[in-house]
C-alpha atoms as a PDB file:
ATOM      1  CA  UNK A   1       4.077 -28.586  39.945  1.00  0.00           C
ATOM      2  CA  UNK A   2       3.299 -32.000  38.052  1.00  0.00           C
ATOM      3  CA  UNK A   3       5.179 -32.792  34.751  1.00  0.00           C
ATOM      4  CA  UNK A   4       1.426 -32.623  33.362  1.00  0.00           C
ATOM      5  CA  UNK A   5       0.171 -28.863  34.852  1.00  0.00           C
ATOM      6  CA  UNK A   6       4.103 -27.646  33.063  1.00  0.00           C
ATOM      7  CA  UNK A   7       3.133 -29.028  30.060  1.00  0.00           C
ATOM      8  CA  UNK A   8      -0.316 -27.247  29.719  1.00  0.00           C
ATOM      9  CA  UNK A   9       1.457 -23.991  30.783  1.00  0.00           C
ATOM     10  CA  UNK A  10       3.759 -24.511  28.305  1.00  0.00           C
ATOM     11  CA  UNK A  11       1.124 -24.828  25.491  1.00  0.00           C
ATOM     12  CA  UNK A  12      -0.158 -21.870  26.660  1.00  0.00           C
ATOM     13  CA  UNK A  13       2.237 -20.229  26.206  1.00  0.00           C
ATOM     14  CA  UNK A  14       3.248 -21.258  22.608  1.00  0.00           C
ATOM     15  CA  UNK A  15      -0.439 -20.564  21.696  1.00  0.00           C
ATOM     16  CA  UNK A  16      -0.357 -17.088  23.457  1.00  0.00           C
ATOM     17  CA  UNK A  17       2.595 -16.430  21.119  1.00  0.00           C
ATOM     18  CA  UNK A  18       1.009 -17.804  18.124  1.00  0.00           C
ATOM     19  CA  UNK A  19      -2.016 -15.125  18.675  1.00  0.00           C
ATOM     20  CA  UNK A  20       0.197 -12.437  19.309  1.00  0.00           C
ATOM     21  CA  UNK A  21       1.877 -13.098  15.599  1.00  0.00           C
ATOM     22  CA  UNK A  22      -1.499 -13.551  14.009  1.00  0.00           C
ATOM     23  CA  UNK A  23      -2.401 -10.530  15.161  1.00  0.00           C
ATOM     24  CA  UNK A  24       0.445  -8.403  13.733  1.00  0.00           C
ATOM     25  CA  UNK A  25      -0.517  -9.905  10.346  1.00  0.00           C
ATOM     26  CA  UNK A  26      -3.578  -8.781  10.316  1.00  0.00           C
ATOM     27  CA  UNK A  27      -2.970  -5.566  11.374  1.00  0.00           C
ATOM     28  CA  UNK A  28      -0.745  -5.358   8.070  1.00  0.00           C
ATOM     29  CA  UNK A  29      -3.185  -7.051   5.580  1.00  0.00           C
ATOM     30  CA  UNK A  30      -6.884  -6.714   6.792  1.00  0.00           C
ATOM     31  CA  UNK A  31      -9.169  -4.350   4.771  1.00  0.00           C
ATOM     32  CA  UNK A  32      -9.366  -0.726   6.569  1.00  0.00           C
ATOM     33  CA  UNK A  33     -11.737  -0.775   9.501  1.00  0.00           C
ATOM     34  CA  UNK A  34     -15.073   0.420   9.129  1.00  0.00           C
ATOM     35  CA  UNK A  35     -14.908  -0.193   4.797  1.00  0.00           C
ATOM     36  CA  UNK A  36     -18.066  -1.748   3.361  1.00  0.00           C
ATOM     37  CA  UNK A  37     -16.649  -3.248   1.115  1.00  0.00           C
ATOM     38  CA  UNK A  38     -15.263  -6.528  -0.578  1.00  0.00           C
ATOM     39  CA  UNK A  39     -11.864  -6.937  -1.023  1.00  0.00           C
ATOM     40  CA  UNK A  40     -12.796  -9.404  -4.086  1.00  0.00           C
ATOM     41  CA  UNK A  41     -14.116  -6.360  -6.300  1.00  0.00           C
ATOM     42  CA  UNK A  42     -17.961  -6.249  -5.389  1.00  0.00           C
ATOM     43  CA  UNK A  43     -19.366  -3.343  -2.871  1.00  0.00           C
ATOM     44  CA  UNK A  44     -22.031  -3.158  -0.241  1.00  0.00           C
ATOM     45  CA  UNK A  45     -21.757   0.595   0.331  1.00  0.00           C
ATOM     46  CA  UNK A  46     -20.153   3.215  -1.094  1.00  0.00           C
ATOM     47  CA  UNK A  47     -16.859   3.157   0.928  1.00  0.00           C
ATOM     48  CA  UNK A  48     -15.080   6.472   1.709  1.00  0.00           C
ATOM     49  CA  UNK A  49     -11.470   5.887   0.482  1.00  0.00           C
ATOM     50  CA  UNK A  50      -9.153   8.718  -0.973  1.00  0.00           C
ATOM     51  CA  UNK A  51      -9.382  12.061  -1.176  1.00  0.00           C
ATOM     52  CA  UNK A  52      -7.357  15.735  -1.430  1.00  0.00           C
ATOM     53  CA  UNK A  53      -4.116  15.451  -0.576  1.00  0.00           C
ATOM     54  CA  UNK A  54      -0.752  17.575  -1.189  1.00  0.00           C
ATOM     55  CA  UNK A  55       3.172  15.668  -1.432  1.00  0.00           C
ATOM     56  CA  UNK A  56       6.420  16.223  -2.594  1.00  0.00           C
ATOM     57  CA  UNK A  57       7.520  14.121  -5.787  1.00  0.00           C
ATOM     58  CA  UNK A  58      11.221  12.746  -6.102  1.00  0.00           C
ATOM     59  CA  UNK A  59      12.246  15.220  -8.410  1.00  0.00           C
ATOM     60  CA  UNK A  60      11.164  18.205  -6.521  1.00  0.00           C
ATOM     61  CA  UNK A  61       7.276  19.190  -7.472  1.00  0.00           C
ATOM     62  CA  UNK A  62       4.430  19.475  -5.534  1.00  0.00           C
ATOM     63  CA  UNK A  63       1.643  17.817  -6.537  1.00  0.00           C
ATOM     64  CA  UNK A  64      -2.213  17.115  -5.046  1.00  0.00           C
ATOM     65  CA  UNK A  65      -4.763  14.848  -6.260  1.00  0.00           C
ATOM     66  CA  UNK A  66      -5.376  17.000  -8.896  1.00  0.00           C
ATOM     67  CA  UNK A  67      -2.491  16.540 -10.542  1.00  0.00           C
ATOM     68  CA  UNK A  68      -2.893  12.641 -11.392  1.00  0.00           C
ATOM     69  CA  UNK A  69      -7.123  13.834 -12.734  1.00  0.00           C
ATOM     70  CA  UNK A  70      -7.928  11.500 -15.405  1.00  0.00           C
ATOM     71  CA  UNK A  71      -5.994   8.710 -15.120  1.00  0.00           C
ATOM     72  CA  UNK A  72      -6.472   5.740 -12.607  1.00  0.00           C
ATOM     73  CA  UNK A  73      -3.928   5.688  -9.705  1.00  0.00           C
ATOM     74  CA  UNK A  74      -2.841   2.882  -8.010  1.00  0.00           C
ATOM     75  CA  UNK A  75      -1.688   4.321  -4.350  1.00  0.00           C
ATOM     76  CA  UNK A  76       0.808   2.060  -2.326  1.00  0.00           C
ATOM     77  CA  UNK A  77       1.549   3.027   1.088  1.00  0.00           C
ATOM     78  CA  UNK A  78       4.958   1.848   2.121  1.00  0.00           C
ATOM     79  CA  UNK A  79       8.798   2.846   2.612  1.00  0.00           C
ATOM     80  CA  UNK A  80      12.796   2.262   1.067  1.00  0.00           C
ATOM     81  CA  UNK A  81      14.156  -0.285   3.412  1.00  0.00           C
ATOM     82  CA  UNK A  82      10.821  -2.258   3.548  1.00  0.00           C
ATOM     83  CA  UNK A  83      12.294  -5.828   3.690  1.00  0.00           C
ATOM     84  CA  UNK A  84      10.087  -7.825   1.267  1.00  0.00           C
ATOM     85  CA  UNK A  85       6.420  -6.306   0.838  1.00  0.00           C
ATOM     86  CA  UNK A  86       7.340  -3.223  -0.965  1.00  0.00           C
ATOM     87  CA  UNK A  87       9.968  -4.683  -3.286  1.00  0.00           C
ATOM     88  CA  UNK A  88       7.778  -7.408  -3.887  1.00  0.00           C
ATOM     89  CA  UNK A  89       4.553  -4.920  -4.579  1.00  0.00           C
ATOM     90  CA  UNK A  90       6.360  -2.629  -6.733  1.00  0.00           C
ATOM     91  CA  UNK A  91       7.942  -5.418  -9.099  1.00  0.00           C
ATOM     92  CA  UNK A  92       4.864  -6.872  -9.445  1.00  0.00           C
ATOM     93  CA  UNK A  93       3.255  -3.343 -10.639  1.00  0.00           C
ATOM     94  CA  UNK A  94       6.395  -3.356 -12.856  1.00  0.00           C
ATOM     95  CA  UNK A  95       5.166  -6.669 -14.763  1.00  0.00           C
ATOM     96  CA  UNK A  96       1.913  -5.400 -14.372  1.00  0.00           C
ATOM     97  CA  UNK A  97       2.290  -2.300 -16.430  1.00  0.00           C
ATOM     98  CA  UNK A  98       4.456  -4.004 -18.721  1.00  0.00           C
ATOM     99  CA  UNK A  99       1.587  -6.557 -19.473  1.00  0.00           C
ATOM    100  CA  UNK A 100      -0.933  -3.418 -19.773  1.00  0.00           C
ATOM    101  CA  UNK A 101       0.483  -2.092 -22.776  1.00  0.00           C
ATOM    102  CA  UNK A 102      -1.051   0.769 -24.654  1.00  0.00           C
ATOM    103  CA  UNK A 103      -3.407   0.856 -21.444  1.00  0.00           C
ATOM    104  CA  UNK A 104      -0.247   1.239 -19.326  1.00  0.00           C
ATOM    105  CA  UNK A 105      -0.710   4.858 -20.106  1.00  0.00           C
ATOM    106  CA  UNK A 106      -4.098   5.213 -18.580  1.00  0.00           C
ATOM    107  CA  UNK A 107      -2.773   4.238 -14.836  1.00  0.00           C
ATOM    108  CA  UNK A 108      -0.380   6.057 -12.690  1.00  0.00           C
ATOM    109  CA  UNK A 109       0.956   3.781  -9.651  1.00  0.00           C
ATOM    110  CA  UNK A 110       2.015   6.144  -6.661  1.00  0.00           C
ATOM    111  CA  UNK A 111       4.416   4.778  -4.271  1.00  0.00           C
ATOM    112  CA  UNK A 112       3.880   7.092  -0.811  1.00  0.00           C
ATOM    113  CA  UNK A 113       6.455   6.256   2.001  1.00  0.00           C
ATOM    114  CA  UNK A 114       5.041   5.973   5.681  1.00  0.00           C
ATOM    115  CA  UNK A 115       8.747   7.215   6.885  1.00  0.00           C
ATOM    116  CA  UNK A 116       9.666  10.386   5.570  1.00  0.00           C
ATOM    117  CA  UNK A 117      12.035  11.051   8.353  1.00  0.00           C
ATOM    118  CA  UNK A 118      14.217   8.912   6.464  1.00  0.00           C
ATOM    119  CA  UNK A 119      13.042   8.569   3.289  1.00  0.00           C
ATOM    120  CA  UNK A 120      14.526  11.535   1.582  1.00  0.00           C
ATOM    121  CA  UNK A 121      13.937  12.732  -1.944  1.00  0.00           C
ATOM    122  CA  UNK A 122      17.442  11.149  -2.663  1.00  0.00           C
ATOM    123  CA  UNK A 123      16.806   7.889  -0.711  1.00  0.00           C
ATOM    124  CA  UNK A 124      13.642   7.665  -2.822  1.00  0.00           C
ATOM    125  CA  UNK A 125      14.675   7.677  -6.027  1.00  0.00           C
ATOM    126  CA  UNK A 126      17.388   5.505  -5.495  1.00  0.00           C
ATOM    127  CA  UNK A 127      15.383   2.837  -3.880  1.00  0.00           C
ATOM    128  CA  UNK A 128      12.785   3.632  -7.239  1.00  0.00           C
ATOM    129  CA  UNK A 129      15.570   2.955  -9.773  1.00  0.00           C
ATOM    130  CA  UNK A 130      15.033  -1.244  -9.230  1.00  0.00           C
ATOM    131  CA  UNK A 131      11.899  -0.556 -10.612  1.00  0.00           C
ATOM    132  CA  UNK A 132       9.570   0.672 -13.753  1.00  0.00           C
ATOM    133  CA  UNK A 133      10.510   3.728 -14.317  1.00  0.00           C
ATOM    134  CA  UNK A 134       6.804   5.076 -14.551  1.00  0.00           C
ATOM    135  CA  UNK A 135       6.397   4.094 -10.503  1.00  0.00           C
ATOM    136  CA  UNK A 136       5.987   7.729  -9.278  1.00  0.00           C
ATOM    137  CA  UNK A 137       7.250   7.973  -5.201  1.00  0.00           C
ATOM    138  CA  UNK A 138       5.577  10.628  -3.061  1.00  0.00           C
ATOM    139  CA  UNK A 139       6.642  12.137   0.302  1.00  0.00           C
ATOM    140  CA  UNK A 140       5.790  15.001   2.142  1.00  0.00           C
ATOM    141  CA  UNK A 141       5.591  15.956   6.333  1.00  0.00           C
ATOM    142  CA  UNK A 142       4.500  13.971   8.442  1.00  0.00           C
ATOM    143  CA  UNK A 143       1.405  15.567   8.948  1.00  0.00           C
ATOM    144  CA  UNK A 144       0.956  15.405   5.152  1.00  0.00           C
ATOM    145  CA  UNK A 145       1.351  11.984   5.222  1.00  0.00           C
ATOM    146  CA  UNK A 146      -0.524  10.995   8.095  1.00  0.00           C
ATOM    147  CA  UNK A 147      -3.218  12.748   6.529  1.00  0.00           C
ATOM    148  CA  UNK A 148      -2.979  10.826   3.366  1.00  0.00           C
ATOM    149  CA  UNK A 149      -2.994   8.031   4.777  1.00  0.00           C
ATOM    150  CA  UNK A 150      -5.917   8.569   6.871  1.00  0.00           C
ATOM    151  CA  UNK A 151      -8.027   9.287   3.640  1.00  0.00           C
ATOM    152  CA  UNK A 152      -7.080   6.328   2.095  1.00  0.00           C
ATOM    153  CA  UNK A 153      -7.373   4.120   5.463  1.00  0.00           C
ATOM    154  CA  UNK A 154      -4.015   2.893   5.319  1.00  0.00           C
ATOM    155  CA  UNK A 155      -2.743   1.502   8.732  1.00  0.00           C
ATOM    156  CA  UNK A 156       0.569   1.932   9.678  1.00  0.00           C
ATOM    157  CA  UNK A 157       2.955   1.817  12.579  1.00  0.00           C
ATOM    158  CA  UNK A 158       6.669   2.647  13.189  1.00  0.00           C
ATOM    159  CA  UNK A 159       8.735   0.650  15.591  1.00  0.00           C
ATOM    160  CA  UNK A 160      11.056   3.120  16.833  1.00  0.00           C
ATOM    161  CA  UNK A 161      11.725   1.490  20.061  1.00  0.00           C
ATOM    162  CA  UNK A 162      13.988  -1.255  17.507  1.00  0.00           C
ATOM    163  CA  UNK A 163      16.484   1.878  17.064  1.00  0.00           C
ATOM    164  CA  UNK A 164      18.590   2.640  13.854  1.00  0.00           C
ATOM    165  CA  UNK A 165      17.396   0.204  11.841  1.00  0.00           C
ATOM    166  CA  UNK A 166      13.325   0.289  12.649  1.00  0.00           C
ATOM    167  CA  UNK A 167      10.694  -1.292  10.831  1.00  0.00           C
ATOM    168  CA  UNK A 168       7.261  -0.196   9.961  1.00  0.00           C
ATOM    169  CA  UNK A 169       4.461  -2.599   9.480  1.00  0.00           C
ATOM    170  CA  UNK A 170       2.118  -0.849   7.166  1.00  0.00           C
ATOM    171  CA  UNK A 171      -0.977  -1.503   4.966  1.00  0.00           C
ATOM    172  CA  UNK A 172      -0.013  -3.787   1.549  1.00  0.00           C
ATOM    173  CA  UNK A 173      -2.419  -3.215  -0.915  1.00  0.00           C
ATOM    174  CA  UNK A 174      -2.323  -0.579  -4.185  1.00  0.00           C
ATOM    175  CA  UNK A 175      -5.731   1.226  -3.547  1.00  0.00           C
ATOM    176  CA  UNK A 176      -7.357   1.839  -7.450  1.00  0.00           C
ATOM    177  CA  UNK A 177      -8.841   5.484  -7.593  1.00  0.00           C
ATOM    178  CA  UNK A 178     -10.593   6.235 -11.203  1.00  0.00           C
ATOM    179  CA  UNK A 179     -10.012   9.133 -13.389  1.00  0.00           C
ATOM    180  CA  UNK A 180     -12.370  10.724 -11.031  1.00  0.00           C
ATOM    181  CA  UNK A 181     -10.723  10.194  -8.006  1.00  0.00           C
ATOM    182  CA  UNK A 182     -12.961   8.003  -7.021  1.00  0.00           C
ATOM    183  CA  UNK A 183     -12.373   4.196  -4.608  1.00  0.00           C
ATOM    184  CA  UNK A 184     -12.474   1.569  -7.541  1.00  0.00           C
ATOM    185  CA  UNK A 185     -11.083  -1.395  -5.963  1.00  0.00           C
ATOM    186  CA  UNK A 186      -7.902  -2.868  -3.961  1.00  0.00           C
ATOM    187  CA  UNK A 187      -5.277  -5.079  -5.220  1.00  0.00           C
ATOM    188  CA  UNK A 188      -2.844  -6.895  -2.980  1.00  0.00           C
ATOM    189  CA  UNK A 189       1.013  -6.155  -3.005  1.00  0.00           C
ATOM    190  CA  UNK A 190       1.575  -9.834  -3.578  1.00  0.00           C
ATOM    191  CA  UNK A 191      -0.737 -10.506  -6.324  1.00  0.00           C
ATOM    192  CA  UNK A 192       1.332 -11.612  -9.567  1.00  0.00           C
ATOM    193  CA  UNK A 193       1.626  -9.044 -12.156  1.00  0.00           C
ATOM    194  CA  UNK A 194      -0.667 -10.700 -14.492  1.00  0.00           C
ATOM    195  CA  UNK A 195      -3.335 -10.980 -12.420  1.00  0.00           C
ATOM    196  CA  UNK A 196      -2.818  -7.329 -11.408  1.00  0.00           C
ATOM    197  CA  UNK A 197      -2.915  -6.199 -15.170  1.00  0.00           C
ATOM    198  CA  UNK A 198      -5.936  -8.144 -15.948  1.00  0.00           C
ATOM    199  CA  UNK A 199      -7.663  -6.802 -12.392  1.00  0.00           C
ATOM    200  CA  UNK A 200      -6.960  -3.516 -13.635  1.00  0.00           C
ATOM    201  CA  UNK A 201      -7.803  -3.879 -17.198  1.00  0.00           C
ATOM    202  CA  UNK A 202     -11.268  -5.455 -16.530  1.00  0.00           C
ATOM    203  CA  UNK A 203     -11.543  -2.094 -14.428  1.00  0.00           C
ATOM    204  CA  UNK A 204     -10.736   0.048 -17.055  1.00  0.00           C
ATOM    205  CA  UNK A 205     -12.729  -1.376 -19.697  1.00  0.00           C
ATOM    206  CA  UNK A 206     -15.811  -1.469 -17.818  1.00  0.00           C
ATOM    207  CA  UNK A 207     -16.056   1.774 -16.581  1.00  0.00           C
ATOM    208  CA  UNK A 208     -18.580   3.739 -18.832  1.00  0.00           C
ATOM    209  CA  UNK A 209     -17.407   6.272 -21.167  1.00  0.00           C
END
C-alpha cells in the first residue's frame, strides 16, 4: 500500500469518527422527532408535547400533572451524577427564577431523573440542595418515567454496558407547559439565566388573561 492510499484511509477514518461524535450530539440536543415546531418560539402546528403523568416527589408525595394546574412548569429531563448539562441547566433556572421575581411564583421548574434505579429519593435531594430551593425533583418507576418522557418527547439513553459509573445522554432542554398544561415553548439547559427569565417572562405576559 502507497504512503498516499494510507493517508486517505487514514482521513477516513478520522472523519468516520468525527460523524460518529456529531451524531451523539445531536441525539442529545435536536428538537423531538416528528415536532412541528420552532425551537426559536414560533409554531407551524400544534405540537403534541406533555401530558398526564404520575411521580414520586423527594419528600415522599405523589403527584400528577394536576398537581402543578395553574402555574407554568418548566420540565427538565435529566439525572444526579449528570457531569455538566444538568448542573449547568439547573443553576441557570436558579438565576433565572431569581431574576423573575414576584413572577418567580407563577413557574414551577420540575427536575425528572431518567435513572431512577439510582436516583433515590435521598440521592435526589441531596444532589437538589446546590440549587434553588424551589427546583422540585420527580422520580417514579421506570415505566412511569419512560412514560413521561415519551409525552414530553424527551430522548434518552443509558449506557449500562460502561458499568458502575454509567452515563446517560438525555434530552437538555426545560420544556414550558402553561397553566393549562399546555406545550408553550422550549428553552435550552445552557441558555444564561437572564435570557431564560426574560424567555419566560415574555411568555407569561403575553398569554391572555
Amino acid at each position: 500500500m502507497t504512503r498516499r492510499i494510507k493517508w486517505i484511509f487514514a482521513l477516513f477514518a478520522v472523519l468516520a469518527a468525527f460523524d460518529v461524535a456529531a451524531l451523539a450530539t445531536l441525539m442529545i440536543v435536536r428538537p423531538p422527532p416528528g415536532a412541528a415546531i420552532s425551537w426559536k418560539g414560533g409554531s407551524t402546528g400544534t405540537p403534541d408535547i406533555g401530558g398526564p403523568f404520575t411521580l414520586t416527589a423527594t419528600d415522599g408525595r405523589m403527584v400528577t400533572d394536576q398537581t402543578y394546574r395553574g402555574k407554568w412548569l418548566a420540565v427538565f429531563f435529566g439525572y444526579t451524577s449528570c457531569p455538566d448539562a444538568c448542573p449547568t441547566a439547573l443553576s441557570n433556572m436558579g438565576v433565572a427564577l431569581e431574576k423573575l421575581g414576584k413572577d418567580a411564583g407563577k413557574i414551577q421548574p420540575l427536575f425528572i431523573t431518567v435513572n431512577p434505579d439510582r436516583d433515590t429519593s435521598q440521592v435526589m435531594s441531596g444532589f437538589l440542595e446546590s440549587f434553588d430551593h424551589r427546583i422540585i425533583g420527580l422520580s417514579g418507576t421506570r415505566a412511569q418515567i419512560d412514560a413521561t418522557a415519551k409525552a414530553y418527547r424527551a430522548f434518552y439513553q443509558l449506557h449500562k454496558e460502561q458499568g458502575a459509573t454509567y452515563t446517560v445522554d438525555h434530552s437538555a432542554y426545560f420544556y414550558l407547559m402553561d397553566p393549562d398544561g399546555k406545550f408553550a415553548d422550549v428553552v435550552e439547559g445552557t441558555t444564561p439565566g437572564e435570557q431564560m427569565a426574560d424567555k419566560i417572562a415574555k411568555l407569561i405576559a403575553d398569554r391572555p388573561t
